[in-house]
C-alpha atoms as a PDB file:
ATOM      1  CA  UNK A   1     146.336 274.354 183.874  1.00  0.00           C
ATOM      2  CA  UNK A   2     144.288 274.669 180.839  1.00  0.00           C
ATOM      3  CA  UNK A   3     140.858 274.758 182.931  1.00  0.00           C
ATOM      4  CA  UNK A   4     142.438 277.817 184.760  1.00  0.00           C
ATOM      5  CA  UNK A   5     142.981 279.497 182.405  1.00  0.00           C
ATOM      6  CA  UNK A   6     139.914 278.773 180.615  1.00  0.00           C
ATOM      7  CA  UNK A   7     137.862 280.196 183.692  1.00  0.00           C
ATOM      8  CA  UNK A   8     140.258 283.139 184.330  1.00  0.00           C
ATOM      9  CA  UNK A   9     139.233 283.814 180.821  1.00  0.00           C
ATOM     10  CA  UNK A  10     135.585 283.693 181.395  1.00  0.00           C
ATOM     11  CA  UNK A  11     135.457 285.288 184.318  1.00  0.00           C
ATOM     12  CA  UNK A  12     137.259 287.682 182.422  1.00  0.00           C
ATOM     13  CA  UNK A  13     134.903 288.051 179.277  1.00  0.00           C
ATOM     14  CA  UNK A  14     131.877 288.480 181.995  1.00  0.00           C
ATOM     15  CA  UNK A  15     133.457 291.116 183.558  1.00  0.00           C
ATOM     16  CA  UNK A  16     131.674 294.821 182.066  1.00  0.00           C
ATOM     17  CA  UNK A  17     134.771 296.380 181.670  1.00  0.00           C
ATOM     18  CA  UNK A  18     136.526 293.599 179.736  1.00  0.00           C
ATOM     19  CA  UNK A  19     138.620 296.634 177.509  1.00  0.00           C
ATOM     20  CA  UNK A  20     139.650 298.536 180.576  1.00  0.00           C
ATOM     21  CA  UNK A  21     142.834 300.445 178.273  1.00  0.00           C
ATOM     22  CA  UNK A  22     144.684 302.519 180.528  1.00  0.00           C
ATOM     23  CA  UNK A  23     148.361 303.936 180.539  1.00  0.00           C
ATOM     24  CA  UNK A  24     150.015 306.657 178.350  1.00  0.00           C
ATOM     25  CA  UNK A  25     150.779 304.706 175.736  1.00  0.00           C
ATOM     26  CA  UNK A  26     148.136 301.441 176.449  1.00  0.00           C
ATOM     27  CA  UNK A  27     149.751 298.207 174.844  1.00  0.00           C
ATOM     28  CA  UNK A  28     147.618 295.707 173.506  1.00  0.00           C
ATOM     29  CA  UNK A  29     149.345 292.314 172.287  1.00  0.00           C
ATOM     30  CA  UNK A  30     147.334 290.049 170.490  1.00  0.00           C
ATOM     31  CA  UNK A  31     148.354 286.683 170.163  1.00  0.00           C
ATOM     32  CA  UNK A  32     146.850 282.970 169.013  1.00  0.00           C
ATOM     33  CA  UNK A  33     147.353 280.475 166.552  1.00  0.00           C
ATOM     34  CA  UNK A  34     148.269 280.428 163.210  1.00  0.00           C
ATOM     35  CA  UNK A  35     144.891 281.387 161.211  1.00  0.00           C
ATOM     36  CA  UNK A  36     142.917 281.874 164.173  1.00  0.00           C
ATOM     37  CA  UNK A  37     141.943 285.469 162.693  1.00  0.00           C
ATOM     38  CA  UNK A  38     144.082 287.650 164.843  1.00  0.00           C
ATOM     39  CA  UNK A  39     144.604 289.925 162.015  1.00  0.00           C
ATOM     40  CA  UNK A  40     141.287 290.595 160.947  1.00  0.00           C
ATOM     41  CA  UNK A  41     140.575 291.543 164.797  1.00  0.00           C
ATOM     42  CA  UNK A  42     143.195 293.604 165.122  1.00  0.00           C
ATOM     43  CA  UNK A  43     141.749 295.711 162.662  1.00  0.00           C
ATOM     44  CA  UNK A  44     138.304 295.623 163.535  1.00  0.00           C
ATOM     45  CA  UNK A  45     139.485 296.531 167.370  1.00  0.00           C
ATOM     46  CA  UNK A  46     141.620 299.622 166.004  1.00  0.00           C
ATOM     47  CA  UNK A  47     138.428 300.673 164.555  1.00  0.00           C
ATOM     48  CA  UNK A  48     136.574 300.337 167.072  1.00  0.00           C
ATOM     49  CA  UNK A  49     138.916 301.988 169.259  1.00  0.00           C
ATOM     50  CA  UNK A  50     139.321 305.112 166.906  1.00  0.00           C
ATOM     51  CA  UNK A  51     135.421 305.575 166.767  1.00  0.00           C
ATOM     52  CA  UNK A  52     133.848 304.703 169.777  1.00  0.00           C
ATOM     53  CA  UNK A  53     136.409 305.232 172.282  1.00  0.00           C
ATOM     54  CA  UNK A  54     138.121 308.254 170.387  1.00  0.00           C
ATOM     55  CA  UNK A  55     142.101 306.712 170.897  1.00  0.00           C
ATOM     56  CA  UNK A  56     144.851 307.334 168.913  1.00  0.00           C
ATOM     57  CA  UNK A  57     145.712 304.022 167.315  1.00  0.00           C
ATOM     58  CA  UNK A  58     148.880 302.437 166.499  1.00  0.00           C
ATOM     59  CA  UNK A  59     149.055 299.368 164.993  1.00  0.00           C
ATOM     60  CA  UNK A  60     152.797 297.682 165.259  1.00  0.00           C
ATOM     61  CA  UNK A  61     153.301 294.142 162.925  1.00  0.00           C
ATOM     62  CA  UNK A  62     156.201 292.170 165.004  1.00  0.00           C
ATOM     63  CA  UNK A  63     155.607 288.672 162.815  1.00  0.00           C
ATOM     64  CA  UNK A  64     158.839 288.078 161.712  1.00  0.00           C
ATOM     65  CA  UNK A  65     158.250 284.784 160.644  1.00  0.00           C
ATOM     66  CA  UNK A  66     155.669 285.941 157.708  1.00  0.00           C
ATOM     67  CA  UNK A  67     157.102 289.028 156.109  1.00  0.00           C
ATOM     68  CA  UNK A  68     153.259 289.077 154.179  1.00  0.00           C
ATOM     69  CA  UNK A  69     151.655 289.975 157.592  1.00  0.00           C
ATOM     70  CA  UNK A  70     153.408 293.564 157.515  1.00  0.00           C
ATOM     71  CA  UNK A  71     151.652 294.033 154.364  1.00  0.00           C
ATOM     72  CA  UNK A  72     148.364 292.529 155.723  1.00  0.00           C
ATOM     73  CA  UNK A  73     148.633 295.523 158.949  1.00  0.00           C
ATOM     74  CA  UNK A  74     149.848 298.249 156.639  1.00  0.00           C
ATOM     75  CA  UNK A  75     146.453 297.119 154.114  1.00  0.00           C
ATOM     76  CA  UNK A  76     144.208 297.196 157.434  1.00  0.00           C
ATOM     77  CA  UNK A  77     145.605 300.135 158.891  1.00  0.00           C
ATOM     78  CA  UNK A  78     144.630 302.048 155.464  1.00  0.00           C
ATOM     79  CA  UNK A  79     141.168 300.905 155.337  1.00  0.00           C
ATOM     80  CA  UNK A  80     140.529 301.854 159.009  1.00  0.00           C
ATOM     81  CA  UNK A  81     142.256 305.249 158.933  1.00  0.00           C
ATOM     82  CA  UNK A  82     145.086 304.557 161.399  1.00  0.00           C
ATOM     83  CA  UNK A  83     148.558 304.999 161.545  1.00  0.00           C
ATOM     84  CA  UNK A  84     151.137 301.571 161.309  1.00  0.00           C
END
């Protein structure tokens, strides 16, 4: 199971249009381990989003577990100019 879904992975990572955002709103859920840096992508992708692809970002903290990380999003979502 794990080698599927490592290679699904790849195959999608090699794919050109790996960020293919569609629907009105687009959802993107991030998701991994603890400390494997999802918050400091999340920002960087909301930036990215709001200045190369010119979208409307939203970003949404659902960790319930660590009240901290609703601080973390609001922080991130400052620095990158978008809305939380």
């Amino acid at each position: 199971m794990v080698k599927t879904l490592y290679d699904q992975l790849v195959d999608l990572m090699r794919t050109n249009g790996w960020l293919n955002i569609k629907g009105n709103p687009a959802v993107v859920l991030i998701s991994g381990l603890q400390g494997s840096g999802k918050t400091t992508f999340t920002g960087k992708l909301a930036l990215y989003l709001k200045t190369k692809r010119a979208k409307k970002v939203l970003l949404v903290a659902c960790d319930v577990y660590r009240p901290a990380a609703i601080d973390q999003i609001s922080v991130l979502a400052e620095q990158t100019g978008v809305e939380v």
